[in-house]
ModelCIF file with pLDDT and N, C-alpha, C, O atoms, coordinates in Angstrom:
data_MODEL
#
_entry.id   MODEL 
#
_entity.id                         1 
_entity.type                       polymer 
_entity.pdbx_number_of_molecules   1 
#
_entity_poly.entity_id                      1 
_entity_poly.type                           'polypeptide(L)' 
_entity_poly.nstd_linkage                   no 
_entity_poly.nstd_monomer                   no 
_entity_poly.pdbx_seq_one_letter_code       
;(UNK)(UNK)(UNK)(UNK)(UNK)(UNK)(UNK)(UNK)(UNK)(UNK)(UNK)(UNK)(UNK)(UNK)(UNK)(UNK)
(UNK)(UNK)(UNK)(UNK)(UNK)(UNK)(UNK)(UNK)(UNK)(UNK)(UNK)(UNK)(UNK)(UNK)(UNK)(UNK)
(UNK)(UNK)(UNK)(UNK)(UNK)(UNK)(UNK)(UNK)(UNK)(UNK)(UNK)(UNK)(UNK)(UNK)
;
_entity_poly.pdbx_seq_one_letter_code_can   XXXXXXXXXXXXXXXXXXXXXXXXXXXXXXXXXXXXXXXXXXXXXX 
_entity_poly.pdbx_strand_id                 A 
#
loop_
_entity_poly_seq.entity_id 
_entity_poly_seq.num 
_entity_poly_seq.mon_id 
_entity_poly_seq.hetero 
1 1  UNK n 
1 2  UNK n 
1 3  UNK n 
1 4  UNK n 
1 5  UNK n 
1 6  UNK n 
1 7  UNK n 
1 8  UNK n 
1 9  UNK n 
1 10 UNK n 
1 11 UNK n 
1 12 UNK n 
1 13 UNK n 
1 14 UNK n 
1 15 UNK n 
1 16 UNK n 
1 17 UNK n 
1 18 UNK n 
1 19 UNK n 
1 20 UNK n 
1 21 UNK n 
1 22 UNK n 
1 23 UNK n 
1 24 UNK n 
1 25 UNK n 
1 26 UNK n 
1 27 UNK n 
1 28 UNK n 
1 29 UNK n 
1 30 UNK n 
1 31 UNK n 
1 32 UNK n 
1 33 UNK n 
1 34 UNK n 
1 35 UNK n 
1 36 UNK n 
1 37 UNK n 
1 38 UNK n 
1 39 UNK n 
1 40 UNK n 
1 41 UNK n 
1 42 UNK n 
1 43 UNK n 
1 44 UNK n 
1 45 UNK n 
1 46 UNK n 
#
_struct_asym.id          A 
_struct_asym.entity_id   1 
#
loop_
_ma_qa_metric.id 
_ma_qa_metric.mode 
_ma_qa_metric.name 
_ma_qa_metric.software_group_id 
_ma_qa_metric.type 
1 global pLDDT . pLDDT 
2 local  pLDDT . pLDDT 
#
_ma_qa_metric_global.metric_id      1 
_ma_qa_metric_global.metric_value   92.04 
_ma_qa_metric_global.model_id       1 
_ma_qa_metric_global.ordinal_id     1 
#
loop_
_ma_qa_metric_local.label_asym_id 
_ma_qa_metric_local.label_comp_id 
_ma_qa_metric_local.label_seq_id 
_ma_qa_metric_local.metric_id 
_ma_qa_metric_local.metric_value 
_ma_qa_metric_local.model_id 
_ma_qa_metric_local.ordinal_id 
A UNK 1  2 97.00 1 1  
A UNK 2  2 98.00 1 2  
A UNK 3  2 98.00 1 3  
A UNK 4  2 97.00 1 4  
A UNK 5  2 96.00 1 5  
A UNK 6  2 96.00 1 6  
A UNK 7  2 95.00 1 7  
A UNK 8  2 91.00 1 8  
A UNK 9  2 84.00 1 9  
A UNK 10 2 77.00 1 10 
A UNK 11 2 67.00 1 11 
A UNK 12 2 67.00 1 12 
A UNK 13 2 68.00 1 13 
A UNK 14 2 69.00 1 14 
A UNK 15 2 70.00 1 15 
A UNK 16 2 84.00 1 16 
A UNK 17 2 93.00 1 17 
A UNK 18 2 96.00 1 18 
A UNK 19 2 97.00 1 19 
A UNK 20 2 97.00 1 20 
A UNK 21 2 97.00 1 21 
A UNK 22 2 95.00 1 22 
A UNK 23 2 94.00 1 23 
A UNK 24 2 85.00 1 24 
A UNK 25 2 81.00 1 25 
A UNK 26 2 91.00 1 26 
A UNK 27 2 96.00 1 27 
A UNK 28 2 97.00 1 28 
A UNK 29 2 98.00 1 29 
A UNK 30 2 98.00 1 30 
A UNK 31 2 98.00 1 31 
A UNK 32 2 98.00 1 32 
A UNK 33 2 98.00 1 33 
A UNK 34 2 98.00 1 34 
A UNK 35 2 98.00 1 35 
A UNK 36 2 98.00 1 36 
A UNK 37 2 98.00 1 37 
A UNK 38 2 98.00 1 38 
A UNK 39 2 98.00 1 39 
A UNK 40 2 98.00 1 40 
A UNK 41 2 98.00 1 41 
A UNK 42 2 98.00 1 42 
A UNK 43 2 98.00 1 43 
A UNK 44 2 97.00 1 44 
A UNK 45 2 97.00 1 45 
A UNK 46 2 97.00 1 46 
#
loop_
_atom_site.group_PDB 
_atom_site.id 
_atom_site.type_symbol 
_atom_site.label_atom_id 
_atom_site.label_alt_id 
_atom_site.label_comp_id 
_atom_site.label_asym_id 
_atom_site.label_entity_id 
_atom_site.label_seq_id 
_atom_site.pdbx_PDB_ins_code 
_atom_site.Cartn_x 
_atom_site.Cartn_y 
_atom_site.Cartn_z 
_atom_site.occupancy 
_atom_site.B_iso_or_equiv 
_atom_site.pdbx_formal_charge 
_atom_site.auth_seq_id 
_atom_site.auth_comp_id 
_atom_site.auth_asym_id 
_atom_site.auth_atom_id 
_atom_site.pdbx_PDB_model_num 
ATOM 1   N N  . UNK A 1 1  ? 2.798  14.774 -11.712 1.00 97.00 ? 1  UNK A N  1 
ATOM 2   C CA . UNK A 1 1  ? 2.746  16.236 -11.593 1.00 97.00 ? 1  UNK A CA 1 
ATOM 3   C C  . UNK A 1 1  ? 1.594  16.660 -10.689 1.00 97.00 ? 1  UNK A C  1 
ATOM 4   O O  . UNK A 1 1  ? 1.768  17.496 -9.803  1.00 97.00 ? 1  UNK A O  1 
ATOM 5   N N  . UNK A 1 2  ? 0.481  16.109 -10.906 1.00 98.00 ? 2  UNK A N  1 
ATOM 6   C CA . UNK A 1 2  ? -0.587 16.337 -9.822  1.00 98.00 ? 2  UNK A CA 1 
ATOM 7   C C  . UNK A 1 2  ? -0.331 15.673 -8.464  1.00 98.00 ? 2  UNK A C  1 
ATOM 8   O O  . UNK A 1 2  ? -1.064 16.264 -7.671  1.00 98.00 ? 2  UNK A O  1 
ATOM 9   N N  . UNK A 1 3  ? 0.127  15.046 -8.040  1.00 98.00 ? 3  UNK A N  1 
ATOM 10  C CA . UNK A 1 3  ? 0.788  14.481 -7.285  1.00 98.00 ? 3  UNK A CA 1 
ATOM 11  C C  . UNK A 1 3  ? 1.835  16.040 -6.218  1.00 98.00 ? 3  UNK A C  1 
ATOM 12  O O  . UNK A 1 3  ? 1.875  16.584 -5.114  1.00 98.00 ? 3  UNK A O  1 
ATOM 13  N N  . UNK A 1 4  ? 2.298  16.063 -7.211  1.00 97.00 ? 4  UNK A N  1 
ATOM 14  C CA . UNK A 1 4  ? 3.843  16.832 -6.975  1.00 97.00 ? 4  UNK A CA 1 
ATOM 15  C C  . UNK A 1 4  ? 2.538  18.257 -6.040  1.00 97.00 ? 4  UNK A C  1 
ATOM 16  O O  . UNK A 1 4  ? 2.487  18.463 -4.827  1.00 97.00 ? 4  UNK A O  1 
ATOM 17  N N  . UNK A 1 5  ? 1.676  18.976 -7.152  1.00 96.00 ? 5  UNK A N  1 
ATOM 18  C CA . UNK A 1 5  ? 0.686  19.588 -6.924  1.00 96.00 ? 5  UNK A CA 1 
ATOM 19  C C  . UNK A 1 5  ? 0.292  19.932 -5.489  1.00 96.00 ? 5  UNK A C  1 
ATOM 20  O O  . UNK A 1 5  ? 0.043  20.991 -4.914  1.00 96.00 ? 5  UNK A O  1 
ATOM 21  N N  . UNK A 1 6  ? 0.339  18.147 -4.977  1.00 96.00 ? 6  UNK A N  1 
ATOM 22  C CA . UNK A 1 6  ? -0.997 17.889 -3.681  1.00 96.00 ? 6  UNK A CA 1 
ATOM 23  C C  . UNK A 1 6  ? 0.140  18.530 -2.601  1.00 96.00 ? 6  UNK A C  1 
ATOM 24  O O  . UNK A 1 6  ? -0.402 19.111 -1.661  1.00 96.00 ? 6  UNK A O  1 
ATOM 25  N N  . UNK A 1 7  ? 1.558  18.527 -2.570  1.00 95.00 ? 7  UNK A N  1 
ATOM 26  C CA . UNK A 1 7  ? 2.527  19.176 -1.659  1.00 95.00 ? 7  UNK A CA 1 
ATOM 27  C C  . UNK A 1 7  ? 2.484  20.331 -1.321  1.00 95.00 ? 7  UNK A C  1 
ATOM 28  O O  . UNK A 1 7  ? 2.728  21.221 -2.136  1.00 95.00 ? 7  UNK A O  1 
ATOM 29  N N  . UNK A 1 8  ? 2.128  20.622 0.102   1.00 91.00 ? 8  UNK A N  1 
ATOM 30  C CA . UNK A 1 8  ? 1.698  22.021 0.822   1.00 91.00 ? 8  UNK A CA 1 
ATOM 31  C C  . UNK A 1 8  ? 3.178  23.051 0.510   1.00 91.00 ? 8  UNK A C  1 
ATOM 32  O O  . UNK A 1 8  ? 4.376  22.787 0.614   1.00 91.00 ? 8  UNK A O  1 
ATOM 33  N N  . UNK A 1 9  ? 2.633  23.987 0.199   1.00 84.00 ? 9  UNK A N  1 
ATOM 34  C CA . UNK A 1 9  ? 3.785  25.164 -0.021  1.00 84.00 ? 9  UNK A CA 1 
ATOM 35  C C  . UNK A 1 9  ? 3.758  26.283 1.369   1.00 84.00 ? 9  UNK A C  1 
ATOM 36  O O  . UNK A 1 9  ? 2.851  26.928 1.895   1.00 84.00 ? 9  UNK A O  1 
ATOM 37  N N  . UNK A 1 10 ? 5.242  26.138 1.647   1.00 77.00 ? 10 UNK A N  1 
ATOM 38  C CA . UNK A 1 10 ? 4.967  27.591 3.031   1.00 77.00 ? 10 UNK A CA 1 
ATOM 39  C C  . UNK A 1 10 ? 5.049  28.797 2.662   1.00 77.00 ? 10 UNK A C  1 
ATOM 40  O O  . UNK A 1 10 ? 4.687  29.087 1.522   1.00 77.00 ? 10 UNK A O  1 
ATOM 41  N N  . UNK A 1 11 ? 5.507  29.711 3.475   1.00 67.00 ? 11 UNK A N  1 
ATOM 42  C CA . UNK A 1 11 ? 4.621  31.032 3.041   1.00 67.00 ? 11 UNK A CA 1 
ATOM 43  C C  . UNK A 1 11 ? 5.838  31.454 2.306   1.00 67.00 ? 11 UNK A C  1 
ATOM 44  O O  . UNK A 1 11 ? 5.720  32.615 1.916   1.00 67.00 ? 11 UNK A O  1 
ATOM 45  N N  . UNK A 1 12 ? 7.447  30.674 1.850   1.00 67.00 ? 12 UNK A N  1 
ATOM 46  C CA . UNK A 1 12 ? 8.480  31.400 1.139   1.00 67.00 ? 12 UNK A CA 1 
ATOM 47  C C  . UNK A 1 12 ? 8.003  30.498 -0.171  1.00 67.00 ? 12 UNK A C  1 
ATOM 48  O O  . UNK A 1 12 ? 9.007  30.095 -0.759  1.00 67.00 ? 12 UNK A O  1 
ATOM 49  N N  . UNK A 1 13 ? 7.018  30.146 -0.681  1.00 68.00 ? 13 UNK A N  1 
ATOM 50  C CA . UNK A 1 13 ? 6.657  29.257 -1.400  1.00 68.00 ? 13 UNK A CA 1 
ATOM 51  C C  . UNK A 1 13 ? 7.447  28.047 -1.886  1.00 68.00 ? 13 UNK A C  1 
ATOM 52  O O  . UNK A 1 13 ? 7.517  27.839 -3.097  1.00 68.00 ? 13 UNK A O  1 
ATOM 53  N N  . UNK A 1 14 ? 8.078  27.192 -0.967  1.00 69.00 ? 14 UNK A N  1 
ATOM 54  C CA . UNK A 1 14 ? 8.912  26.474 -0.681  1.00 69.00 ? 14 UNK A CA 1 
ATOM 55  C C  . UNK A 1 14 ? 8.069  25.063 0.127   1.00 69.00 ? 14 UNK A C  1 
ATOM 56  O O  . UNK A 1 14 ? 7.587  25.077 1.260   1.00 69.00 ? 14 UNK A O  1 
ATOM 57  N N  . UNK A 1 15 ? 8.085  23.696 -1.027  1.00 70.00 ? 15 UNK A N  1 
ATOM 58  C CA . UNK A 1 15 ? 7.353  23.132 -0.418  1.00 70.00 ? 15 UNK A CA 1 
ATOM 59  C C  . UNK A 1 15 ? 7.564  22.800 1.288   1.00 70.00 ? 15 UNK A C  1 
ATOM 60  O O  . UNK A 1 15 ? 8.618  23.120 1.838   1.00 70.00 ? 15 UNK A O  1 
ATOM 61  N N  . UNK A 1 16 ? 6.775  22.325 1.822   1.00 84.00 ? 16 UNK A N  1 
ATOM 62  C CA . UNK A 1 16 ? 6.536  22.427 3.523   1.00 84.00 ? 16 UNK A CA 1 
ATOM 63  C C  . UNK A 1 16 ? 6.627  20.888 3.738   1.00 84.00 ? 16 UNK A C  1 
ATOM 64  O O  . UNK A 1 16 ? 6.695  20.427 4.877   1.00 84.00 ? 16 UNK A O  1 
ATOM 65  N N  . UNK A 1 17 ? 6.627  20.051 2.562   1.00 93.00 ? 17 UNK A N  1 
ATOM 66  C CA . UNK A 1 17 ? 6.786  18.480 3.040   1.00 93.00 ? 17 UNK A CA 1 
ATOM 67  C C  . UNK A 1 17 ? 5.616  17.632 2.959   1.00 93.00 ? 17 UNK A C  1 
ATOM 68  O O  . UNK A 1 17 ? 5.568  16.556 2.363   1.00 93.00 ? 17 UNK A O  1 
ATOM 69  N N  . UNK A 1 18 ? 4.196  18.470 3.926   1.00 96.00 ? 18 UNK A N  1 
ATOM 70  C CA . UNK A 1 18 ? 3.427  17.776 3.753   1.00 96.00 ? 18 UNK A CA 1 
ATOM 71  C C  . UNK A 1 18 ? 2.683  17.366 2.597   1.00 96.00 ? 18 UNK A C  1 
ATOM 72  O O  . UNK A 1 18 ? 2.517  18.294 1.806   1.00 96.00 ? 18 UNK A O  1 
ATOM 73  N N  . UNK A 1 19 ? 2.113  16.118 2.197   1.00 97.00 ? 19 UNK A N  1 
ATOM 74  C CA . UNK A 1 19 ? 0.993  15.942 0.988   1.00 97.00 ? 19 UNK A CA 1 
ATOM 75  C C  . UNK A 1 19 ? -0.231 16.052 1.548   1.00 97.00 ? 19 UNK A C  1 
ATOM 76  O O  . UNK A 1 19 ? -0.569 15.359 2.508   1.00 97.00 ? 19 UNK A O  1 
ATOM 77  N N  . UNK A 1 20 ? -1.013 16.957 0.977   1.00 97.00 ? 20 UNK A N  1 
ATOM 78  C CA . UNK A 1 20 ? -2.326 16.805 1.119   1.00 97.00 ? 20 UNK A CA 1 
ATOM 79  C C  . UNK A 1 20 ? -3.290 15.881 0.005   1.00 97.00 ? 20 UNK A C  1 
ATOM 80  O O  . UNK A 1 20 ? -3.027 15.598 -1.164  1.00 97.00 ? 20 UNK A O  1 
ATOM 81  N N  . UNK A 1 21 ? -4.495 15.530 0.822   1.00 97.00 ? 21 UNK A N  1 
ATOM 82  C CA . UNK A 1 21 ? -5.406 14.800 -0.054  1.00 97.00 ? 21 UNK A CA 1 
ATOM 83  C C  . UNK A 1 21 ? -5.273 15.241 -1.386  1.00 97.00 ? 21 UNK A C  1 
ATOM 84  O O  . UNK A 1 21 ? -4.910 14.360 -2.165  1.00 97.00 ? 21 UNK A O  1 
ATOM 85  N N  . UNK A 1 22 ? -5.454 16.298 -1.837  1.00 95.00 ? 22 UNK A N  1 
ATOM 86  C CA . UNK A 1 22 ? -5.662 16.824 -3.103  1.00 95.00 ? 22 UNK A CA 1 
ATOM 87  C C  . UNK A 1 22 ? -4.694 18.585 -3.121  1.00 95.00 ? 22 UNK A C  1 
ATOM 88  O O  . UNK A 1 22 ? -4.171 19.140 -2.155  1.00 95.00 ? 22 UNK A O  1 
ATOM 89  N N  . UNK A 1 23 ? -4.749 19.027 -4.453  1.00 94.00 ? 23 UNK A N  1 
ATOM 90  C CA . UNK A 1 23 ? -4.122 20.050 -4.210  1.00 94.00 ? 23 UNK A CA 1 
ATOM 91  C C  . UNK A 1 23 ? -5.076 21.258 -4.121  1.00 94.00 ? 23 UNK A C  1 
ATOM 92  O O  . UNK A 1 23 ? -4.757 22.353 -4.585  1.00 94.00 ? 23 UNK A O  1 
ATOM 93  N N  . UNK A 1 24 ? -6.418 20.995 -3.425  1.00 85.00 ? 24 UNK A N  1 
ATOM 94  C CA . UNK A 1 24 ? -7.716 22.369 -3.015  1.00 85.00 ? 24 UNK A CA 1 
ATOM 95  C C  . UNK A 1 24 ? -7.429 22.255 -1.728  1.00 85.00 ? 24 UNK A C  1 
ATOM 96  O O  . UNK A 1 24 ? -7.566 23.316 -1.119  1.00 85.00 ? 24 UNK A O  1 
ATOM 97  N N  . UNK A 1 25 ? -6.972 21.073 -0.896  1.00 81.00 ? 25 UNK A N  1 
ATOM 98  C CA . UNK A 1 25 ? -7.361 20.559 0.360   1.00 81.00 ? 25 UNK A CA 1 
ATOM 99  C C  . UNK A 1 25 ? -6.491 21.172 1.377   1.00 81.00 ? 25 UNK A C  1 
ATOM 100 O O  . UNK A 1 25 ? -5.611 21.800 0.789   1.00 81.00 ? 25 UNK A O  1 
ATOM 101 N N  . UNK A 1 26 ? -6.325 21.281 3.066   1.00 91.00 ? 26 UNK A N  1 
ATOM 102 C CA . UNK A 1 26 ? -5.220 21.066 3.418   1.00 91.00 ? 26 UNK A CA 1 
ATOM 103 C C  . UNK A 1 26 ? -5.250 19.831 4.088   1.00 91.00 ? 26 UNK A C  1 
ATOM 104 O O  . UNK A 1 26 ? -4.244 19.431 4.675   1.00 91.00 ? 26 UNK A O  1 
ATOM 105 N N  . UNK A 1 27 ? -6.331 19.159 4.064   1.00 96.00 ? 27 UNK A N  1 
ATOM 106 C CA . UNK A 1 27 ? -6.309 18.029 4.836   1.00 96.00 ? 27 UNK A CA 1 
ATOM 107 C C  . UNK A 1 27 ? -5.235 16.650 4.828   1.00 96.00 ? 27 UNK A C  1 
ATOM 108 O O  . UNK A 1 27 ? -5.587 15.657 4.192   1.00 96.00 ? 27 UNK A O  1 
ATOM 109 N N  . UNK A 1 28 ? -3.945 16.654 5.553   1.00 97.00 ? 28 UNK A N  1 
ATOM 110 C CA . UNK A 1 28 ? -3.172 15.464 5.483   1.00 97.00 ? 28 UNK A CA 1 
ATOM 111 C C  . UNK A 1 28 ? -3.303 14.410 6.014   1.00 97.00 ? 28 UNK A C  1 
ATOM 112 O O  . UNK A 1 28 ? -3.197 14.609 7.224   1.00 97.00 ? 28 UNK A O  1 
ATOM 113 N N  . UNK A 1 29 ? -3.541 12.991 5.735   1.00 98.00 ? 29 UNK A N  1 
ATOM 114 C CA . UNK A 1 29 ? -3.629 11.847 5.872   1.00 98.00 ? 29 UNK A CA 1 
ATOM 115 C C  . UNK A 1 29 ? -2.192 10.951 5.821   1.00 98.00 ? 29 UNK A C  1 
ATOM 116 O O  . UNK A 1 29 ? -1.978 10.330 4.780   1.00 98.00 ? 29 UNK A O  1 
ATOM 117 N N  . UNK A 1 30 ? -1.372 10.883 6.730   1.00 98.00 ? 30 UNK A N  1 
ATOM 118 C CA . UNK A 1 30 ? 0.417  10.366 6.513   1.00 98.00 ? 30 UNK A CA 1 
ATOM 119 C C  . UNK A 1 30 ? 0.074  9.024  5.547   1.00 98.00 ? 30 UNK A C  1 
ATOM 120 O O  . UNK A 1 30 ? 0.740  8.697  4.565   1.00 98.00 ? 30 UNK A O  1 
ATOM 121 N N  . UNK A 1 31 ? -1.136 8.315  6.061   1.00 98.00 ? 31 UNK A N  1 
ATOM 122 C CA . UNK A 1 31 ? -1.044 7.230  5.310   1.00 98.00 ? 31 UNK A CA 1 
ATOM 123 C C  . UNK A 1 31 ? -1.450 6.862  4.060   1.00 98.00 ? 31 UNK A C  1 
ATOM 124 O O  . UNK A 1 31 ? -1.266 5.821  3.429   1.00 98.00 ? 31 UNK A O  1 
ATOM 125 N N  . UNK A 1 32 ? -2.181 8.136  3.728   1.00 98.00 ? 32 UNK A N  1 
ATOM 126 C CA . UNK A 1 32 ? -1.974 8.174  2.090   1.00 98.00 ? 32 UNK A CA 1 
ATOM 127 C C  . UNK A 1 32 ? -1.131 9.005  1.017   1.00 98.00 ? 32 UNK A C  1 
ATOM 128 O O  . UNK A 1 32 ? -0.845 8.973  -0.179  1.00 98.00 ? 32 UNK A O  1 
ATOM 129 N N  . UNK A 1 33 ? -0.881 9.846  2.283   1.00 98.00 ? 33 UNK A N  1 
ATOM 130 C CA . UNK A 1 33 ? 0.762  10.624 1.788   1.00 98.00 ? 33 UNK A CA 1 
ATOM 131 C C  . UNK A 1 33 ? 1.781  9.507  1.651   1.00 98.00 ? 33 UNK A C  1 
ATOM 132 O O  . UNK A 1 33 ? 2.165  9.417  0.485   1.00 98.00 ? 33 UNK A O  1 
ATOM 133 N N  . UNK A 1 34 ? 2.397  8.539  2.556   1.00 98.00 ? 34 UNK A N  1 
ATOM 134 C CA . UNK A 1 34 ? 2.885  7.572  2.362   1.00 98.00 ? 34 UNK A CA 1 
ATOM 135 C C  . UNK A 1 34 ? 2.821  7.299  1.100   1.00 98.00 ? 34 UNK A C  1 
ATOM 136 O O  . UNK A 1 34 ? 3.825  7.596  0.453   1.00 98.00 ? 34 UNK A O  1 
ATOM 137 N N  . UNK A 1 35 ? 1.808  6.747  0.453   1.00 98.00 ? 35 UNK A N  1 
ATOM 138 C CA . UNK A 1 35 ? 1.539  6.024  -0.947  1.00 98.00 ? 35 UNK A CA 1 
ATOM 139 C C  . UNK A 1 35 ? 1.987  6.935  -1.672  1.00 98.00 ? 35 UNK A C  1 
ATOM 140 O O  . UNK A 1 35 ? 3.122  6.732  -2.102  1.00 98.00 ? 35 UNK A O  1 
ATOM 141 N N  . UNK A 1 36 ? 1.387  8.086  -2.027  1.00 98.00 ? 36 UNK A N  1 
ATOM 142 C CA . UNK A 1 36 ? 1.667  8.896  -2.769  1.00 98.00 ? 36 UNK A CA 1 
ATOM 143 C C  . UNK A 1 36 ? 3.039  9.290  -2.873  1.00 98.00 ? 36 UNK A C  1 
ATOM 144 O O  . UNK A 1 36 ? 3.454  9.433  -4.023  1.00 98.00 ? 36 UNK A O  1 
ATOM 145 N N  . UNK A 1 37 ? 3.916  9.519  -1.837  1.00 98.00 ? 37 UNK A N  1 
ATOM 146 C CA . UNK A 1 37 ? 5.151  9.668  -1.857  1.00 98.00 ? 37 UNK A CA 1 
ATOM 147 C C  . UNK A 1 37 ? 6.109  8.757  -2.475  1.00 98.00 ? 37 UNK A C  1 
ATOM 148 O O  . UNK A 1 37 ? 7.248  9.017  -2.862  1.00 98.00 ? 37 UNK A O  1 
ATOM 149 N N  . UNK A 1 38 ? 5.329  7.394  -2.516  1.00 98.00 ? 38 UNK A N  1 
ATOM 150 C CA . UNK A 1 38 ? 5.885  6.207  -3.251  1.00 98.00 ? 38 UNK A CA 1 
ATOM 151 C C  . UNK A 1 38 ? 5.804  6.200  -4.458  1.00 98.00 ? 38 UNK A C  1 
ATOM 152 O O  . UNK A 1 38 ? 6.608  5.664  -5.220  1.00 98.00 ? 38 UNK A O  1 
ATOM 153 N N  . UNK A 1 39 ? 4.930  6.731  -4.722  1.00 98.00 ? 39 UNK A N  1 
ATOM 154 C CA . UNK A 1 39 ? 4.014  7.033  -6.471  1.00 98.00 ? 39 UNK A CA 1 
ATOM 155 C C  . UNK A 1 39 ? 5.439  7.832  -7.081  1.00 98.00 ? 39 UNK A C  1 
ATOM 156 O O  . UNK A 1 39 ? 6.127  7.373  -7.992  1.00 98.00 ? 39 UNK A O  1 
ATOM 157 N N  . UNK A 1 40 ? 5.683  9.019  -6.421  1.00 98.00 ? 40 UNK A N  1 
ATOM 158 C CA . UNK A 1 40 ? 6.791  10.196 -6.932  1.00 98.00 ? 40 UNK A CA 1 
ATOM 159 C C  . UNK A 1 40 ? 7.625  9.612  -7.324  1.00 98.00 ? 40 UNK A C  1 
ATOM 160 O O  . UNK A 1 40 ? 7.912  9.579  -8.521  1.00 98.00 ? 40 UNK A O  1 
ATOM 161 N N  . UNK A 1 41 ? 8.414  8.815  -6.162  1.00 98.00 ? 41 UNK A N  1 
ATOM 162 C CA . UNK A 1 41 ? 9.671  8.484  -6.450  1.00 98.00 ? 41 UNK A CA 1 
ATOM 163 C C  . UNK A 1 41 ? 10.113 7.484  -7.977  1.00 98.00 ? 41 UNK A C  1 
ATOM 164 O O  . UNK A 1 41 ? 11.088 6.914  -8.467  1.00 98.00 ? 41 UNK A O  1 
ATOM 165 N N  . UNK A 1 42 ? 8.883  7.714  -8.224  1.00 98.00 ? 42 UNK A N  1 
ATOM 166 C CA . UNK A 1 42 ? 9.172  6.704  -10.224 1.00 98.00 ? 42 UNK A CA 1 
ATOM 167 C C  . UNK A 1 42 ? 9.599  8.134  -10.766 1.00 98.00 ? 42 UNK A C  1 
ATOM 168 O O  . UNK A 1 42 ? 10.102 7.891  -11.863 1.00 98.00 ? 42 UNK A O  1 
ATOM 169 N N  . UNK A 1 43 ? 9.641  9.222  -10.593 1.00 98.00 ? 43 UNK A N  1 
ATOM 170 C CA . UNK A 1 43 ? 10.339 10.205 -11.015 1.00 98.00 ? 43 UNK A CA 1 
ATOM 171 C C  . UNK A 1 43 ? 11.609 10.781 -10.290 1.00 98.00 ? 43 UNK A C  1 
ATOM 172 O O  . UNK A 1 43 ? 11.332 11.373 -9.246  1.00 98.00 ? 43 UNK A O  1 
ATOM 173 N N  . UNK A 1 44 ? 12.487 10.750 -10.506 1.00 97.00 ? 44 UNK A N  1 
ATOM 174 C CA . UNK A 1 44 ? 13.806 11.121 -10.354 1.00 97.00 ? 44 UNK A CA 1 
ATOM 175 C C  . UNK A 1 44 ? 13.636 12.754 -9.935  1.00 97.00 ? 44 UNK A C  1 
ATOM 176 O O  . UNK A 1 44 ? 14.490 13.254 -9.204  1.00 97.00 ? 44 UNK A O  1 
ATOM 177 N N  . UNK A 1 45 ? 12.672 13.440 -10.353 1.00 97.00 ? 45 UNK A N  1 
ATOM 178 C CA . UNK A 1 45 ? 12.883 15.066 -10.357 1.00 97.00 ? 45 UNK A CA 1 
ATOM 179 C C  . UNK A 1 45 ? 12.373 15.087 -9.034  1.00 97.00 ? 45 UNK A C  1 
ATOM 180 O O  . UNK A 1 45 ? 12.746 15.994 -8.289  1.00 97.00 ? 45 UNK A O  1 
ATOM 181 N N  . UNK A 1 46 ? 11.614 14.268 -8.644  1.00 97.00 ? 46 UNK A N  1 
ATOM 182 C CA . UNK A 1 46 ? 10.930 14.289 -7.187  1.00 97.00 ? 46 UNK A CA 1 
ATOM 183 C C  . UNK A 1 46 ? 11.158 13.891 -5.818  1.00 97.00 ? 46 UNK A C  1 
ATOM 184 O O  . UNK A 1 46 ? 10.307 14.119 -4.958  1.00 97.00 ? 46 UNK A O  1 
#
């Protein structure tokens, strides 16, 4: 869920795709978005 969190929302509050470091941040890193995106997928809702 914090995870889910770190996903940038656009302005229709509709996530935008990217993961950021954290969910204060906007700073994206693909290659730890990568991981993290791997992390999600143990959830089905994600």
């Amino acid at each position: 869920q914090w995870l889910k969190s770190c996903q940038i929302l656009n302005r229709g509050n509709r996530a935008d795709g990217a993961i950021a470091l954290n969910p204060d941040r906007g700073r994206v890193t693909p290659y730890f978005a990568n991981f993290a995106a791997m992390a999600m997928l143990e959830d089905p809702s994600a």
